[in-house]
C-alpha atoms as a PDB file:
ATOM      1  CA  UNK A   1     103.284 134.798 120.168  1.00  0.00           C
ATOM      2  CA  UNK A   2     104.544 132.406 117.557  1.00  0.00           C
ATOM      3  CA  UNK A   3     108.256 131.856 118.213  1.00  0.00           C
ATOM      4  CA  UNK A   4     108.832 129.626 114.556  1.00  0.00           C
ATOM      5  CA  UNK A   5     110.419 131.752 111.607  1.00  0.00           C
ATOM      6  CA  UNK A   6     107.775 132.092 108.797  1.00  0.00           C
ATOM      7  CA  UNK A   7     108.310 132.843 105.028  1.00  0.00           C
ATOM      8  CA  UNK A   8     111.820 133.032 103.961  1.00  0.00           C
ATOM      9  CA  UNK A   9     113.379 132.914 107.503  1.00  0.00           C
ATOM     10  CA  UNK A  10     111.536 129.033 107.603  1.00  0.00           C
ATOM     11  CA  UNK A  11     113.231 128.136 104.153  1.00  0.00           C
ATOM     12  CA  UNK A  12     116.540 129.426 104.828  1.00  0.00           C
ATOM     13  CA  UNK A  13     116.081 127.489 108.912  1.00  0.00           C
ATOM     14  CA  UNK A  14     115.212 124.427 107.023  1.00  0.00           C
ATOM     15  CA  UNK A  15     117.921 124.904 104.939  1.00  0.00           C
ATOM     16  CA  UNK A  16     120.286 124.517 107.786  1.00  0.00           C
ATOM     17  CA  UNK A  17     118.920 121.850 108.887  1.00  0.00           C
ATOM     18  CA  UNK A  18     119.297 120.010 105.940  1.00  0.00           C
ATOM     19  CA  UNK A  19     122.799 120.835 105.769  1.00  0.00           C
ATOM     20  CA  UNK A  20     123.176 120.175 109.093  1.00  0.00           C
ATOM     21  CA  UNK A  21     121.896 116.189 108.161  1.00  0.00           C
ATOM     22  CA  UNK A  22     123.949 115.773 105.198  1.00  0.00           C
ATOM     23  CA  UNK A  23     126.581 116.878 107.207  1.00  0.00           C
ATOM     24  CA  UNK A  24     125.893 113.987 109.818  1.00  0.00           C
ATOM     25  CA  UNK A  25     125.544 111.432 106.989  1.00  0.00           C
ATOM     26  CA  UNK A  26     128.767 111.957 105.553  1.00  0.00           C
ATOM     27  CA  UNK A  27     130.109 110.682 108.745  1.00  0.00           C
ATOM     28  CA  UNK A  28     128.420 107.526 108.018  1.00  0.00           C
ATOM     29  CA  UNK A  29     130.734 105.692 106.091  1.00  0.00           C
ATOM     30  CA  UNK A  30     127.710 103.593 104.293  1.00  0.00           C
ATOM     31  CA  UNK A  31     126.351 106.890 102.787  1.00  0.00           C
ATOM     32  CA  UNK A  32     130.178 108.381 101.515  1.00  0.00           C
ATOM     33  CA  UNK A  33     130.287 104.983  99.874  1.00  0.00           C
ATOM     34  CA  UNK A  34     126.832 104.963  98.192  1.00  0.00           C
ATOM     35  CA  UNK A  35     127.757 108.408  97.521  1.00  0.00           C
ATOM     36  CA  UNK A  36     130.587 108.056  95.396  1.00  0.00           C
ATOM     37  CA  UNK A  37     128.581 104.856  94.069  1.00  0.00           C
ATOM     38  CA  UNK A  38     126.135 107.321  92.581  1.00  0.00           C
ATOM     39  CA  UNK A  39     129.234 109.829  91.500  1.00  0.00           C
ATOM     40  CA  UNK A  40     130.643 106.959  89.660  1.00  0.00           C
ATOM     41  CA  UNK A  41     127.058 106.487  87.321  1.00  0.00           C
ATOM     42  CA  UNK A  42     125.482 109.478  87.013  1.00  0.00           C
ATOM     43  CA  UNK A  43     127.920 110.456  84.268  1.00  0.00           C
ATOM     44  CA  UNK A  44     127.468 107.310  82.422  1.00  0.00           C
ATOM     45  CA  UNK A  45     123.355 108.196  82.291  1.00  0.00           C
ATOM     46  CA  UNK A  46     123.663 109.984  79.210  1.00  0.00           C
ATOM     47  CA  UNK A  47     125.395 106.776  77.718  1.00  0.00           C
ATOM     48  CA  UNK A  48     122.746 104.331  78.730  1.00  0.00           C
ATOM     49  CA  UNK A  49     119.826 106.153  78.760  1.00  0.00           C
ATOM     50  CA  UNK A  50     117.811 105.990  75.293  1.00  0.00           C
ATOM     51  CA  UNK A  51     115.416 108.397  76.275  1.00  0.00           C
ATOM     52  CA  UNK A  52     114.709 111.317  79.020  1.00  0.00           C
ATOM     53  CA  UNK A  53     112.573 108.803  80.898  1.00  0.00           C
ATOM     54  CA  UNK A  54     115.370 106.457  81.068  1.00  0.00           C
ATOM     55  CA  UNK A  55     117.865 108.746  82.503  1.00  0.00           C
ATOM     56  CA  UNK A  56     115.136 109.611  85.051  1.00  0.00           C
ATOM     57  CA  UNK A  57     114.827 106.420  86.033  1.00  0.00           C
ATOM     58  CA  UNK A  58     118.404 105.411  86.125  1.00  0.00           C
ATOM     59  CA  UNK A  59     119.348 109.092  88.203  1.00  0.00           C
ATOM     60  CA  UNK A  60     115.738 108.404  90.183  1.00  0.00           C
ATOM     61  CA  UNK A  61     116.953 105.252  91.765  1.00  0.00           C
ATOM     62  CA  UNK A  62     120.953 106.096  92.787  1.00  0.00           C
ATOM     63  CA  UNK A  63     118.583 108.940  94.599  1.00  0.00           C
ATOM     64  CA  UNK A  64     116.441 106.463  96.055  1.00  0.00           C
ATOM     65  CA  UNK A  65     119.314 105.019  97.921  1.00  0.00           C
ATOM     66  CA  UNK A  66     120.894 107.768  99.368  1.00  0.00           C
ATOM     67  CA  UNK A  67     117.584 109.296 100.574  1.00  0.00           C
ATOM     68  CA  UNK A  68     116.600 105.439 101.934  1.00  0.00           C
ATOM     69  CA  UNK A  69     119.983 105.256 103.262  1.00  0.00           C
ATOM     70  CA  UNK A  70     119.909 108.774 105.198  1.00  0.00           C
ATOM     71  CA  UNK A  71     116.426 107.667 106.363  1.00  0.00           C
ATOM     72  CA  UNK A  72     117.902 104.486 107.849  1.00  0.00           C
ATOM     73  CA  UNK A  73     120.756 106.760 109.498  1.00  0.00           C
ATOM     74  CA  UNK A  74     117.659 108.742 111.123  1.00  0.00           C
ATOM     75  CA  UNK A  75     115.933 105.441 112.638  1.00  0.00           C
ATOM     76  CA  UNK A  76     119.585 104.615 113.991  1.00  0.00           C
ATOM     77  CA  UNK A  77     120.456 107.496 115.490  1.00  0.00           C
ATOM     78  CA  UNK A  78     116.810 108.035 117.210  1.00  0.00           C
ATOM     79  CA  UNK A  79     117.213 104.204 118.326  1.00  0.00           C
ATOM     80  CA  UNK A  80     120.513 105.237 120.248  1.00  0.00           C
ATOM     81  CA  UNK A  81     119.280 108.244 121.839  1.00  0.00           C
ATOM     82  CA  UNK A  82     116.276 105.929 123.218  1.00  0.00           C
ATOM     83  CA  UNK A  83     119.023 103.834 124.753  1.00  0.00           C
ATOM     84  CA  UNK A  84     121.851 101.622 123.658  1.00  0.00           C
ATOM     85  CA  UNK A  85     120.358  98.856 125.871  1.00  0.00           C
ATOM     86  CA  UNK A  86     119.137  95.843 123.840  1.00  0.00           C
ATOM     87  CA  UNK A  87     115.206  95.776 123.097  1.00  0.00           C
ATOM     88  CA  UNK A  88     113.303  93.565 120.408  1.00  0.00           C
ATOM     89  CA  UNK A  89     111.571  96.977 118.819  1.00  0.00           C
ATOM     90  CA  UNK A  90     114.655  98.510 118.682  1.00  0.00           C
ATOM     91  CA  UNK A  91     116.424  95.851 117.274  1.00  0.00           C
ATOM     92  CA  UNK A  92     113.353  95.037 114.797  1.00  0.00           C
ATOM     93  CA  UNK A  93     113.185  99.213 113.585  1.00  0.00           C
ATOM     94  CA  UNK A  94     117.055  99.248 112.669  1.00  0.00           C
ATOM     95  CA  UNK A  95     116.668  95.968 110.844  1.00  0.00           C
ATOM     96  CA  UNK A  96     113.489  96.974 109.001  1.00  0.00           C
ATOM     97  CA  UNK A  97     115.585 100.289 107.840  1.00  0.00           C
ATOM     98  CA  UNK A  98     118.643  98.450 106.937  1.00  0.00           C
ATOM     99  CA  UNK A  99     116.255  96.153 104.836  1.00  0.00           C
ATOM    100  CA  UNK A 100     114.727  99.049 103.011  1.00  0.00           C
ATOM    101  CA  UNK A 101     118.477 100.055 102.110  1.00  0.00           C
ATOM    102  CA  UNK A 102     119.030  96.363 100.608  1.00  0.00           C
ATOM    103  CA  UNK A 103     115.934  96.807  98.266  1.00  0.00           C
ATOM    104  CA  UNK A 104     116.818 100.281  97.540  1.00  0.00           C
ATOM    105  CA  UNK A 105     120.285  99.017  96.536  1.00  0.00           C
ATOM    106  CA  UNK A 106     118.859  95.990  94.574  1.00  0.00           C
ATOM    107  CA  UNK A 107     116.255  97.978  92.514  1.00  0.00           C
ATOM    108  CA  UNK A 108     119.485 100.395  91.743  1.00  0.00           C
ATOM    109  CA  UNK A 109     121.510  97.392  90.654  1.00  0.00           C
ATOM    110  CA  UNK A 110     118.338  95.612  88.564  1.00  0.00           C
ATOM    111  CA  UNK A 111     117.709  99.122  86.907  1.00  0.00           C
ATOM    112  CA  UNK A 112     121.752  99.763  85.972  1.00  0.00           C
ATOM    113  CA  UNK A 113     122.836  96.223  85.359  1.00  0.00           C
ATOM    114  CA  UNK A 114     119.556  96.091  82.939  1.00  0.00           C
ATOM    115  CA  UNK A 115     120.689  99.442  81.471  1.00  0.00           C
ATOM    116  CA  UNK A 116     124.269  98.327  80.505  1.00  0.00           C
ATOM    117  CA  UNK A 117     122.963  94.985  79.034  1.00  0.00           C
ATOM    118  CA  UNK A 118     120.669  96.691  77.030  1.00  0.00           C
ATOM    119  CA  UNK A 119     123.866  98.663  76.014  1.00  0.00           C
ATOM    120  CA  UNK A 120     126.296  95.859  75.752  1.00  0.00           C
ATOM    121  CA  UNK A 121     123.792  94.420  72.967  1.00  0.00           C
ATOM    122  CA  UNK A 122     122.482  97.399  70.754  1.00  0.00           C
END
């Protein structure tokens, strides 16, 4: 007999686990501060952006780093329960995550910084 919630019972379960994560990343105190990052620019979108697909972008990518940045809390946190002894593929996932933060963060800077140039001289 199948044990797993189906239907709405699975939504609403996966639901709480979602939750549940965020919850865990805002303990992280890289996500709070890409968090208010992102609450700082969104409301400046409708500013910069000359078009829907611009805004897209511009929201797109301060998304892209908090969901690259909650991955890399994942790959951390299933690291440590592995073991908090030191071990080259250990070391080598959590450095590989952290590095897919960095480019998250520097698309999300090229994009914005591009987006209030193009602002600064229309």
């Amino acid at each position: 007999m199948n044990t797993k919630p189906t239907g709405w019972r699975r939504i609403i379960s996966a639901g709480g686990h979602s939750v549940r994560g965020l919850r865990a990343a805002w303990h992280e105190p890289a996500f709070r501060q890409e968090l208010l990052g992102a609450a700082v620019l969104l409301p400046l979108t409708p500013f910069l952006a000359r078009n829907w697909a611009e805004g897209v972008l511009l929201v797109g990518v301060l998304a892209l780093v908090l969901v690259t940045e909650l991955l890399n809390t994942a790959v951390e946190s299933v690291v440590d329960r592995v073991g908090l002894q030191w071990n080259e593929l250990s070391g080598r996932a959590k450095d590989v995550a952290s590095a897919a933060v960095l480019v998250s963060l520097l698309l999300c800077g090229g994009v914005w910084l591009s987006a209030f140039v193009r602002w600064l001289w229309s």
